[in-house]
Protein backbone atom coordinates (compact mmCIF):
# COMPACT_ATOMS: atom_id res chain seq x y z
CA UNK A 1 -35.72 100.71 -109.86
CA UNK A 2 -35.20 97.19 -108.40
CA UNK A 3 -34.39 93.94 -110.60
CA UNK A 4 -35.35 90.70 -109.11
CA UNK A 5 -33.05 88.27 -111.19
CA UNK A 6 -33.51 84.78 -110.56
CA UNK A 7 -31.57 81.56 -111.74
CA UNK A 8 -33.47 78.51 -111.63
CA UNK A 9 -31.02 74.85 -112.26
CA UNK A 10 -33.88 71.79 -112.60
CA UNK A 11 -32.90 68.27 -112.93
CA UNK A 12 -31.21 66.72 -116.42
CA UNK A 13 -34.02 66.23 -118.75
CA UNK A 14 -37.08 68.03 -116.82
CA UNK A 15 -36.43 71.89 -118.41
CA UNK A 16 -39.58 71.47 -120.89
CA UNK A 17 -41.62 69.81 -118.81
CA UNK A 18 -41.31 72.79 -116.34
CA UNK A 19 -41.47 75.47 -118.63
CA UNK A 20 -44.61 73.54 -120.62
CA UNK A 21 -45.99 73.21 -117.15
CA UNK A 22 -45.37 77.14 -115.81
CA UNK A 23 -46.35 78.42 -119.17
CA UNK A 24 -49.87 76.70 -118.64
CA UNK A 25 -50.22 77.32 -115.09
CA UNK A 26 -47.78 79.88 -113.94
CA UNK A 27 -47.44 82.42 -116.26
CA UNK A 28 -51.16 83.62 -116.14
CA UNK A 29 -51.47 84.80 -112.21
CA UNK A 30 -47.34 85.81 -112.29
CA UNK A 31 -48.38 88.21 -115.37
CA UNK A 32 -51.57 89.35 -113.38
CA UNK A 33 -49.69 90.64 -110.46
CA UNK A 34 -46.02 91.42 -111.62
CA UNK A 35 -46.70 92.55 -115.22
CA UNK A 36 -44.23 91.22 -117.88
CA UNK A 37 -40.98 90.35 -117.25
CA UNK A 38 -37.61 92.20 -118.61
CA UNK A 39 -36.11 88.69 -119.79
CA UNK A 40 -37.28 85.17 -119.62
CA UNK A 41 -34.95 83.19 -120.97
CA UNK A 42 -33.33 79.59 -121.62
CA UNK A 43 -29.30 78.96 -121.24
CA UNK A 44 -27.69 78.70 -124.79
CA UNK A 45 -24.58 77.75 -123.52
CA UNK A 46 -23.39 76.87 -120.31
CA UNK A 47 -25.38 75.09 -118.22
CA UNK A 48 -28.55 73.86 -120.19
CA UNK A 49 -31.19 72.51 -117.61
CA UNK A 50 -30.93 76.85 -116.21
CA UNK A 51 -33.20 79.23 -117.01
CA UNK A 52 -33.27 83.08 -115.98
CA UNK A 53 -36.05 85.64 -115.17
CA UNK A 54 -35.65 89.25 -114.42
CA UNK A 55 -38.35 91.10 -112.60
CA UNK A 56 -38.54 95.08 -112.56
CA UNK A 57 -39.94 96.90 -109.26
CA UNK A 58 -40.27 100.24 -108.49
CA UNK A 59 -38.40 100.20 -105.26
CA UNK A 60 -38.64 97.35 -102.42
CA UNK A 61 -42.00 97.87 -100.79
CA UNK A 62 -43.59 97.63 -104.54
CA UNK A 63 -41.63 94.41 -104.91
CA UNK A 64 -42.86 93.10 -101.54
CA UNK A 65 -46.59 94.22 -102.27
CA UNK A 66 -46.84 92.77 -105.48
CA UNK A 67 -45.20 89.23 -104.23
CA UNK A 68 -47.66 89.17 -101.46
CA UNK A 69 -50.19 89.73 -103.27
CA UNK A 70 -48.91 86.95 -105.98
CA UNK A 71 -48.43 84.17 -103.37
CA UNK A 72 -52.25 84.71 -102.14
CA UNK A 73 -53.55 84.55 -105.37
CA UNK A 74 -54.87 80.40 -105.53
CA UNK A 75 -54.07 80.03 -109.41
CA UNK A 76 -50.43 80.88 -108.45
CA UNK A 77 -50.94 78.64 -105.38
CA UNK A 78 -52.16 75.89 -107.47
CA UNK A 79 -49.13 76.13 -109.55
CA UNK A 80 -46.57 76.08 -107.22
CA UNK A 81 -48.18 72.74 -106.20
CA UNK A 82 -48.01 71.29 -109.39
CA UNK A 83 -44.46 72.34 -109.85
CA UNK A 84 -43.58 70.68 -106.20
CA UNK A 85 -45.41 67.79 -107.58
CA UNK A 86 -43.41 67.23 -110.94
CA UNK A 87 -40.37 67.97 -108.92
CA UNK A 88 -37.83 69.39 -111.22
CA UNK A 89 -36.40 72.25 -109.17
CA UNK A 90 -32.86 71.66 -107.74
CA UNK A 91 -32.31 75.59 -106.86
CA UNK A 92 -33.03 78.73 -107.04
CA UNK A 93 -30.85 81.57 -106.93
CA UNK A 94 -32.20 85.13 -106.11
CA UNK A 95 -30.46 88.81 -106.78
CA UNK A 96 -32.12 91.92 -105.98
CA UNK A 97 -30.01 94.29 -108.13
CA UNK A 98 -30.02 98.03 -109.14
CA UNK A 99 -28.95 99.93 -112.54
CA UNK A 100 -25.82 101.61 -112.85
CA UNK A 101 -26.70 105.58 -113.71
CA UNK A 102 -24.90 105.54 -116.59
CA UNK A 103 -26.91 103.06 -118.76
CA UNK A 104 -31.39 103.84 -119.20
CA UNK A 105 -33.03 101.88 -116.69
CA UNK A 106 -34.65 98.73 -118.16
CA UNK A 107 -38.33 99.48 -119.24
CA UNK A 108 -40.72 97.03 -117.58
């Protein structure tokens, strides 16, 4: 199994704009091709204007296929636009991790 965990950090102020905007746009063609996520989640404490996603894979190649076929879909391309457009990104930070053995992989 491969997590894809990413960190996103938007601008002061624009968190549920994004999130409004993804969950109306976004989260239809993402669901379509990746399935559901393990986590989607706000920051509690910490830094506030984060959010987290974690993505499970089978292995690499099913990561890369399902991506591909994600960023060729035009209602995910259509999104991305509109989140370029609002502009509320600042970065993104990407981890492909693996489970230890001693804990059940995450189910997916």
């Amino acid at each position: 199994m491969l997590l894809d965990h990413r960190t996103y950090t938007l601008r002061p102020g624009t968190i549920k704009k994004h999130l409004e905007l993804y969950e109306k746009l976004g989260k239809k063609p993402q669901s379509r091709h990746l399935g559901q996520p393990v986590a989607y989640m706000t920051t509690e404490t910490g830094n506030v204007n984060q959010y987290v996603h974690i993505w499970a894979y089978k292995d690499a190649a099913d990561r890369a296929a399902k991506r591909a076929a994600m960023q060729a879909d035009p209602e995910w391309v259509a999104y991305t636009q509109a989140s370029a457009e609002l502009g509320a990104l600042v970065n993104q930070e990407n981890k492909l991790m693996i489970p230890v053995g001693f804990y059940p992989e995450p189910k997916n």
